[in-house]
Each structure stands twice: as C-alpha cells, then as structure tokens.
N, C-alpha and C. Protein backbone atom coordinates (compact mmCIF):
# COMPACT_ATOMS: atom_id res chain seq x y z
N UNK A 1 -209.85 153.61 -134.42
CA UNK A 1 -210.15 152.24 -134.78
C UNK A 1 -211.65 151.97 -134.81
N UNK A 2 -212.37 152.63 -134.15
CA UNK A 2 -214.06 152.72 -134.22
C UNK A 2 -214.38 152.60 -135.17
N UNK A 3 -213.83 153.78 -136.17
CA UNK A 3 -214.26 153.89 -137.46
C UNK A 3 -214.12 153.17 -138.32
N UNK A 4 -213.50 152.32 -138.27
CA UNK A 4 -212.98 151.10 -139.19
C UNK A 4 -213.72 150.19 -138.94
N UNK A 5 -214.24 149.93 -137.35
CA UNK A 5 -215.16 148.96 -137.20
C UNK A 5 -216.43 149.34 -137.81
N UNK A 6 -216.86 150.59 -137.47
CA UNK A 6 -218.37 151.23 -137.67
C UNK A 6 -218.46 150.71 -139.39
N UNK A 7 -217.68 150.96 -140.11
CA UNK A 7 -217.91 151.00 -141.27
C UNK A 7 -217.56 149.72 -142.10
N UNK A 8 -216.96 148.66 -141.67
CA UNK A 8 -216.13 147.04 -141.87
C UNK A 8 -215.24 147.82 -142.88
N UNK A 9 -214.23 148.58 -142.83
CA UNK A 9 -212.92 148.54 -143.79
C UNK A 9 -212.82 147.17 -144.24
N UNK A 10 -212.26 146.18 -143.71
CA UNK A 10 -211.70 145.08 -144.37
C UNK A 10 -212.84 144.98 -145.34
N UNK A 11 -214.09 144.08 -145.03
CA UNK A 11 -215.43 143.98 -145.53
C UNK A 11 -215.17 144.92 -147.17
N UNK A 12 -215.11 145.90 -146.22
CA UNK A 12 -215.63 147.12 -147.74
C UNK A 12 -214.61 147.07 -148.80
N UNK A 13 -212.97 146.79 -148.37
CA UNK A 13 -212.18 146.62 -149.78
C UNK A 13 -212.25 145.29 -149.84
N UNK A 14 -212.54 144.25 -149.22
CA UNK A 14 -212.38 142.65 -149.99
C UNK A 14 -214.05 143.04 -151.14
N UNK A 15 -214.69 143.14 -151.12
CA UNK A 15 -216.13 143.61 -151.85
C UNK A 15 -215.81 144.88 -153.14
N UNK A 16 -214.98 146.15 -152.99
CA UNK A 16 -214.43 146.65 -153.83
C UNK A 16 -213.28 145.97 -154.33
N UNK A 17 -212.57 144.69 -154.15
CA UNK A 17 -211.36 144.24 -154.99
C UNK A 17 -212.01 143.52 -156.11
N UNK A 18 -212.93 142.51 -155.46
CA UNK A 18 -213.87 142.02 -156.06
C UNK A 18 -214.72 142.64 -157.04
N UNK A 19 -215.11 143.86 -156.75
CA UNK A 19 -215.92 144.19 -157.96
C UNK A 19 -215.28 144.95 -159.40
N UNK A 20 -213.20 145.28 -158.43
CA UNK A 20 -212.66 145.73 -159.57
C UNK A 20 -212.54 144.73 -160.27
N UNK A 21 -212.32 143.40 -159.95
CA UNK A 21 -212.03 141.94 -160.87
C UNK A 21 -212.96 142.07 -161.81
N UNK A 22 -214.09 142.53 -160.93
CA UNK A 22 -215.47 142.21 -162.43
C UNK A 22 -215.55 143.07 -163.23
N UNK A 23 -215.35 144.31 -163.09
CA UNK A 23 -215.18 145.41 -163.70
C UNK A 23 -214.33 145.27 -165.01
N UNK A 24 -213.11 144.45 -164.56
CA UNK A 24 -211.78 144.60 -165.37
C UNK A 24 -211.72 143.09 -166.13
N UNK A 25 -212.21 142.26 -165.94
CA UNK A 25 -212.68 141.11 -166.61
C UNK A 25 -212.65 141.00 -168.58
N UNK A 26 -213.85 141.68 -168.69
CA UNK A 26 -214.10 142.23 -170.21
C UNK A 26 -212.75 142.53 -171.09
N UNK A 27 -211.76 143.17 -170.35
CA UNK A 27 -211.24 144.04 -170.79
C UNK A 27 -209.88 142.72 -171.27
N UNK A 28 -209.80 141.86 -170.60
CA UNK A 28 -208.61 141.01 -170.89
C UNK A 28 -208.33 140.20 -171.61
N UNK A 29 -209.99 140.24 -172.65
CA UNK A 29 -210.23 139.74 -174.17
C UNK A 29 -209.56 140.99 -175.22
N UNK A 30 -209.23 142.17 -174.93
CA UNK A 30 -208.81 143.26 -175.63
C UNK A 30 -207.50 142.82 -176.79
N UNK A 31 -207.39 143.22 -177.75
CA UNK A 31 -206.27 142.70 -178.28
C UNK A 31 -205.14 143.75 -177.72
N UNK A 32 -205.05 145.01 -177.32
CA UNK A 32 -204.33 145.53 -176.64
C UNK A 32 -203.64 145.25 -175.13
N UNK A 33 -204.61 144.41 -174.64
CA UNK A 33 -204.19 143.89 -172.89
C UNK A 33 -203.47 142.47 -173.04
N UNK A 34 -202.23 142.28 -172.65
CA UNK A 34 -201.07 140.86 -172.27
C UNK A 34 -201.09 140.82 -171.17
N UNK A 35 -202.07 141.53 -170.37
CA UNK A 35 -201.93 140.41 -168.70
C UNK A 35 -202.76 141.73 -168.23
N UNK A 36 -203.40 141.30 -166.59
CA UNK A 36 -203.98 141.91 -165.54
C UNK A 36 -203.69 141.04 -164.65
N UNK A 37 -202.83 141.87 -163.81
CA UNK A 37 -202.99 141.48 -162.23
C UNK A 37 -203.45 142.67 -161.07
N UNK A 38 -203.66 142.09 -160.40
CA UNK A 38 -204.37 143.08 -159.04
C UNK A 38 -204.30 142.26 -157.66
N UNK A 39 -204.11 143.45 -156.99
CA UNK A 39 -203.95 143.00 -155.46
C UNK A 39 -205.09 144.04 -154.78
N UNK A 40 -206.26 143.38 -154.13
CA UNK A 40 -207.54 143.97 -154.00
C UNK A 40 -207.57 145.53 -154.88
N UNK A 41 -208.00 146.07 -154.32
CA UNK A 41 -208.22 147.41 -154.99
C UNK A 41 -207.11 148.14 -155.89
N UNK A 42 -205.92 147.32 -156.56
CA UNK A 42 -204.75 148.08 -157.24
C UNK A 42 -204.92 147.05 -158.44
N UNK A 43 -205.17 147.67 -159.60
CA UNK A 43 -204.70 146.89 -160.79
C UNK A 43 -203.43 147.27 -161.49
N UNK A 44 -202.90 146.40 -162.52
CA UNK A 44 -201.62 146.76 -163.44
C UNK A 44 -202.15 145.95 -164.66
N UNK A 45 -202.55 146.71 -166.16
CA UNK A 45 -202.76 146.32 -166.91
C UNK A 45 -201.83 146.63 -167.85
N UNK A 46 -201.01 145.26 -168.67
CA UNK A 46 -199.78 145.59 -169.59
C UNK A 46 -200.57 144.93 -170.95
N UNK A 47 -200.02 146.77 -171.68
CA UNK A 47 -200.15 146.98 -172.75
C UNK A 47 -199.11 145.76 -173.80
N UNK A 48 -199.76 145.44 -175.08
CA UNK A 48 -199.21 144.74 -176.03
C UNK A 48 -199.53 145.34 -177.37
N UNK A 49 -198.48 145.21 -178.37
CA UNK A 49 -198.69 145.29 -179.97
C UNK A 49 -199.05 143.84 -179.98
N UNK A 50 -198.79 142.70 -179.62
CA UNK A 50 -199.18 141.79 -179.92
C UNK A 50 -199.54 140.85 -179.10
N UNK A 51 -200.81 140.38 -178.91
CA UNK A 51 -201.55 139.61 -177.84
C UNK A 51 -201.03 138.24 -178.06
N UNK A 52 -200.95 137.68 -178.85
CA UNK A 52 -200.30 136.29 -178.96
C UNK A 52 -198.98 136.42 -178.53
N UNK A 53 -198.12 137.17 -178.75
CA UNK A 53 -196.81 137.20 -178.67
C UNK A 53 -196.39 137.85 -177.35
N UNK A 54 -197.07 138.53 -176.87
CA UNK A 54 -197.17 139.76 -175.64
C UNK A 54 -196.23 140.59 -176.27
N UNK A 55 -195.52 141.28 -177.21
CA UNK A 55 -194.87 142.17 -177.51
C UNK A 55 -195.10 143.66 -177.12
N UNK A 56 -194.01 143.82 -176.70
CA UNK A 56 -194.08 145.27 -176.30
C UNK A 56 -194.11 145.92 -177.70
N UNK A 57 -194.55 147.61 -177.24
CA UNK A 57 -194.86 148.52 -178.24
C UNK A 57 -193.40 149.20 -178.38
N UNK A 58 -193.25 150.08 -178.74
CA UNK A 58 -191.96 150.52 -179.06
C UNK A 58 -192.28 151.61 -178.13
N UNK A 59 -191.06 152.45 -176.97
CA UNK A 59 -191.54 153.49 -176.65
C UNK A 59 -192.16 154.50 -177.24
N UNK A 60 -191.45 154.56 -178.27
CA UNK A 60 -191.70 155.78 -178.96
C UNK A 60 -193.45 155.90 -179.34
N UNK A 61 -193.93 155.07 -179.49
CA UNK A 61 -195.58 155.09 -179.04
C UNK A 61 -195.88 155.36 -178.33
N UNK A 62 -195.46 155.69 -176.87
CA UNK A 62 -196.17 156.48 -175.64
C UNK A 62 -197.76 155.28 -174.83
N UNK A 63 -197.62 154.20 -175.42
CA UNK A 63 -198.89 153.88 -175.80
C UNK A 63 -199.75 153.88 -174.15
N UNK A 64 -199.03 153.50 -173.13
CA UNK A 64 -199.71 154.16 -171.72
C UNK A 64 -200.32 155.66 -171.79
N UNK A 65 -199.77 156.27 -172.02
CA UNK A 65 -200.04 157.62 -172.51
C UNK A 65 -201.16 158.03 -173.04
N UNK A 66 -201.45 157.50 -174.34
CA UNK A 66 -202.10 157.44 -175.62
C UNK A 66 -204.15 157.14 -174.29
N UNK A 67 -203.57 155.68 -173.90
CA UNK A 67 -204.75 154.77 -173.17
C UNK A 67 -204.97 155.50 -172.29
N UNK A 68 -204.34 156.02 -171.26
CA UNK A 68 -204.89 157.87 -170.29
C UNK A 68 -205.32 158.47 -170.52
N UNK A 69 -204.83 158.84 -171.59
CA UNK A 69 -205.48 160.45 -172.35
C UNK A 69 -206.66 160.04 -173.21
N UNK A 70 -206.73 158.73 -173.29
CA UNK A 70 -208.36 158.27 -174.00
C UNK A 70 -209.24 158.09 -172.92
N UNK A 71 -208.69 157.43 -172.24
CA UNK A 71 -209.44 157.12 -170.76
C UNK A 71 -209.99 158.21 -170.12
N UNK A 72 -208.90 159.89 -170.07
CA UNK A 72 -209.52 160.85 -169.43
C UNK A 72 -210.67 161.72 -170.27
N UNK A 73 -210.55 161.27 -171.93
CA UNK A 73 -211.79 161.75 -172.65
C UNK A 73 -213.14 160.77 -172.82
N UNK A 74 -213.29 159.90 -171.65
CA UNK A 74 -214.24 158.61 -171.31
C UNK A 74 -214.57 158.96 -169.80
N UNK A 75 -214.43 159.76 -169.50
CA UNK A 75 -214.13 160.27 -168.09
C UNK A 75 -213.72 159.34 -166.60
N UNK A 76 -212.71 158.58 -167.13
CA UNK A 76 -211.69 157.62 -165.96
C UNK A 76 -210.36 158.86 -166.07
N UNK A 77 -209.93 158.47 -164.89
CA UNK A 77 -208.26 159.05 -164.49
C UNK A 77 -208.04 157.56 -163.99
N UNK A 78 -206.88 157.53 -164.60
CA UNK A 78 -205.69 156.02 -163.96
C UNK A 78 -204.32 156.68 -164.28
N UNK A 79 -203.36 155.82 -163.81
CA UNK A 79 -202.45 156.28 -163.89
C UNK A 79 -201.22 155.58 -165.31
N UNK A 80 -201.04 156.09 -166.02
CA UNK A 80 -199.79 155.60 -167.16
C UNK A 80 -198.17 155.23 -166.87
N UNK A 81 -197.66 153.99 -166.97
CA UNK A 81 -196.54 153.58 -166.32
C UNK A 81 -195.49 152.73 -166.81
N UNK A 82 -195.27 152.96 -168.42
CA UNK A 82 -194.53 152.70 -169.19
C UNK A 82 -195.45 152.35 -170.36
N UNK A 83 -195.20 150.39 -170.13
CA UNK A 83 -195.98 149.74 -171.24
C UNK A 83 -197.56 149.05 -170.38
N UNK A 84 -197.61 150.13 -169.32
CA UNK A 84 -199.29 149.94 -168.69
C UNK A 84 -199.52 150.71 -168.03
N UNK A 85 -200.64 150.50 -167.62
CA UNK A 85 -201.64 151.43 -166.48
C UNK A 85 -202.04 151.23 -165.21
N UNK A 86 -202.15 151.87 -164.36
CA UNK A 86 -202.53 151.10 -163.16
C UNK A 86 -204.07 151.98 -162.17
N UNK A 87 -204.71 151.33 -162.03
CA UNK A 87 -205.71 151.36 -161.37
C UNK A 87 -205.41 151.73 -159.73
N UNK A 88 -206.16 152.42 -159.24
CA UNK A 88 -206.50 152.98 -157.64
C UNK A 88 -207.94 153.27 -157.62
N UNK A 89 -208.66 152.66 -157.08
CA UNK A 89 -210.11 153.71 -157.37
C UNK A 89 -210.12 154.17 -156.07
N UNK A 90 -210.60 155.17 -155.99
CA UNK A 90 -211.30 155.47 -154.28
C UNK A 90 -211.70 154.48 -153.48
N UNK A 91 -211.46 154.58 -152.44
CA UNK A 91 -212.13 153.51 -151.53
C UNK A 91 -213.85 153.79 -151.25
N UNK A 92 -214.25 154.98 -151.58
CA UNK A 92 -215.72 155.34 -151.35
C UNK A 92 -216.38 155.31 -152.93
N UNK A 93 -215.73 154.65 -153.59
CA UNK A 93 -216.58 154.20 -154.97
C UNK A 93 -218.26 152.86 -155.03
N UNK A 94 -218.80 153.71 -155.93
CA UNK A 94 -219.95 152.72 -155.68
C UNK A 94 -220.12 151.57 -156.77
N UNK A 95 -220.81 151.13 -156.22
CA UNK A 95 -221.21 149.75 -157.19
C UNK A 95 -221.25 150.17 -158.85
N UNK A 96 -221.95 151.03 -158.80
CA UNK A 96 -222.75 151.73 -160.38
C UNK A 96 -221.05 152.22 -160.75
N UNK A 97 -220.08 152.91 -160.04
CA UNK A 97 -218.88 153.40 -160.63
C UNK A 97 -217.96 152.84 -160.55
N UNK A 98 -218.09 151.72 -160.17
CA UNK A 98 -217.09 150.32 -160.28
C UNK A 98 -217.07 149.66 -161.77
N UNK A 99 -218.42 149.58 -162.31
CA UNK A 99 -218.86 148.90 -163.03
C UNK A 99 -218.64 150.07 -164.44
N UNK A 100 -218.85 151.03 -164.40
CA UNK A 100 -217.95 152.19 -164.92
C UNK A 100 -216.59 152.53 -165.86
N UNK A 101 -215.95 152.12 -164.19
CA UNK A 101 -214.47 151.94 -164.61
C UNK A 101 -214.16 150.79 -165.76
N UNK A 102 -214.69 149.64 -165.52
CA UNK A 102 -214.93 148.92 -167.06
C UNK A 102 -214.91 149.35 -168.00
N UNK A 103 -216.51 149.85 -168.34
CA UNK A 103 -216.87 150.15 -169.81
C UNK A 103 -216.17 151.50 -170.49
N UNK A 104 -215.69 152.29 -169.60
CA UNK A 104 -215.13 153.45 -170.21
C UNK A 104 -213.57 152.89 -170.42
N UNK A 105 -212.44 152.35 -169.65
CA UNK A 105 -211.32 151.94 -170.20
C UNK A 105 -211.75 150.94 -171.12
N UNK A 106 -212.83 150.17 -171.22
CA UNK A 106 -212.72 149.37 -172.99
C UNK A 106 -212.96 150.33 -173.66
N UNK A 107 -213.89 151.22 -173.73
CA UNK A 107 -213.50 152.24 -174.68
C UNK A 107 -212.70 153.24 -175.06
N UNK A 108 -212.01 153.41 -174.38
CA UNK A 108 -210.67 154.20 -174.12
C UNK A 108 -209.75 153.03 -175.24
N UNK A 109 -209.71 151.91 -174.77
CA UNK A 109 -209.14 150.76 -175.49
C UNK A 109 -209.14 150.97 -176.65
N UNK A 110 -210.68 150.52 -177.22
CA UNK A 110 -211.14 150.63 -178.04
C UNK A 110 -210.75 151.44 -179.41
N UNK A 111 -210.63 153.03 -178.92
CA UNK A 111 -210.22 154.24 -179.02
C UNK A 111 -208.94 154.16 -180.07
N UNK A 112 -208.20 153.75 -178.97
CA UNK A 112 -206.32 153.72 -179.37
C UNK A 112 -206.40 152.70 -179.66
N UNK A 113 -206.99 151.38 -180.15
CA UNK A 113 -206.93 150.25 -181.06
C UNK A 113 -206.89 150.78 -182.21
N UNK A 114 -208.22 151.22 -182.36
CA UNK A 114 -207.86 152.29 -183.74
C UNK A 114 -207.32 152.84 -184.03
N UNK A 115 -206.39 153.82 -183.34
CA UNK A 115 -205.64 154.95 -183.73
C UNK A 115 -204.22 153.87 -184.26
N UNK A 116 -203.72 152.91 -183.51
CA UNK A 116 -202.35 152.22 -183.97
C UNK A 116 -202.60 151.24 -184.85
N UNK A 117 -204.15 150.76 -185.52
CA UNK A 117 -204.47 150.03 -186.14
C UNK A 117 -203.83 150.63 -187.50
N UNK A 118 -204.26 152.15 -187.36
CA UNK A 118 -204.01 152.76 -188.90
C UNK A 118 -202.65 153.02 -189.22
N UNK A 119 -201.85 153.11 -188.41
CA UNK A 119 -200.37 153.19 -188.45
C UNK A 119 -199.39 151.92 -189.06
C-alpha cells in the first residue's frame, strides 16, 4: 500500500482519464464514430456507416478490424470488439503519448474512411 501512496495511484489515473477524454475528443467529430464513452482510463468507441443515423456496418465489413489494423500501421494497439474498439492505455503512459493516442486513431480513422468511402 506504500506504493500506491508514494506514487498517488488514485491522483495518477483521475489525471490519465482525463487526458484520455482530451485525447479522444477530436475524434467524435469523425463521420465514422456514433458515440464514446469511458470510465477513467477505458474507452469504447462505436463504429457507424452512418453518423446521423448511428447505423451499424454490416458484419461482413469487419470494420473494428479494418480500424486496428490501421491503427497498428499508425503505431497504436487497441483492442477490436465487434462494431468498436476499446481503449486501455498503460497506466505509466505520458502526457506526450496520451496525446498520441489521439492523432494516430484519427488517422487510422481517417485511413478506413477512405477505404469504405470507395466501396
């Protein structure tokens, strides 16, 4: 329990939940994203074909899938979970790779916007 004091655990994830909010902010103008929720340090971002409508994609698009495997060529790992993704970052993540995790899943986004745009 020392160690938790020595270092403020609580402190340190209410400050990392917070900076995933800011991180993940940008991203919920996406025409691909129909919702973000998070509970401090865990996000769930659900995928849409249609942002007005929130429509799901058809499985057969994989489209969690698709947003991983763009994400892991942006260099993020998250995890794919039907029609979304979900966020864990390390608890020893820094400010600079908080802010990170942002700009590389919009481009990951970005990415596979295009690819189902042309379809």
């Amino acid at each position: 329990m020392k160690i938790y004091d020595e270092i403020d655990l609580l402190e340190r994830a209410r400050e990392n939940g917070e900076r995933l909010s800011h991180a993940l902010a940008p991203v919920a103008q996406h025409p691909l994203v129909g919702d973000i929720s998070q509970a401090g340090m865990l996000a769930g971002i659900e995928l849409v074909s249609n942002k007005t409508t929130r429509q799901s994609f058809d499985t057969e698009v994989e489209i969690a899938t698709r947003v991983a495997s763009a994400s892991q060529r942006h260099g993020l790992i998250h995890r794919a979970m039907g029609q979304r993704v979900a966020f864990a970052p390390p608890f020893v993540i820094s400010e600079v790779e908080m802010r990170q995790v942002g700009e590389r899943f919009l481009s990951a986004l970005d990415e596979v916007w295009s690819e189902v745009q042309l379809h």
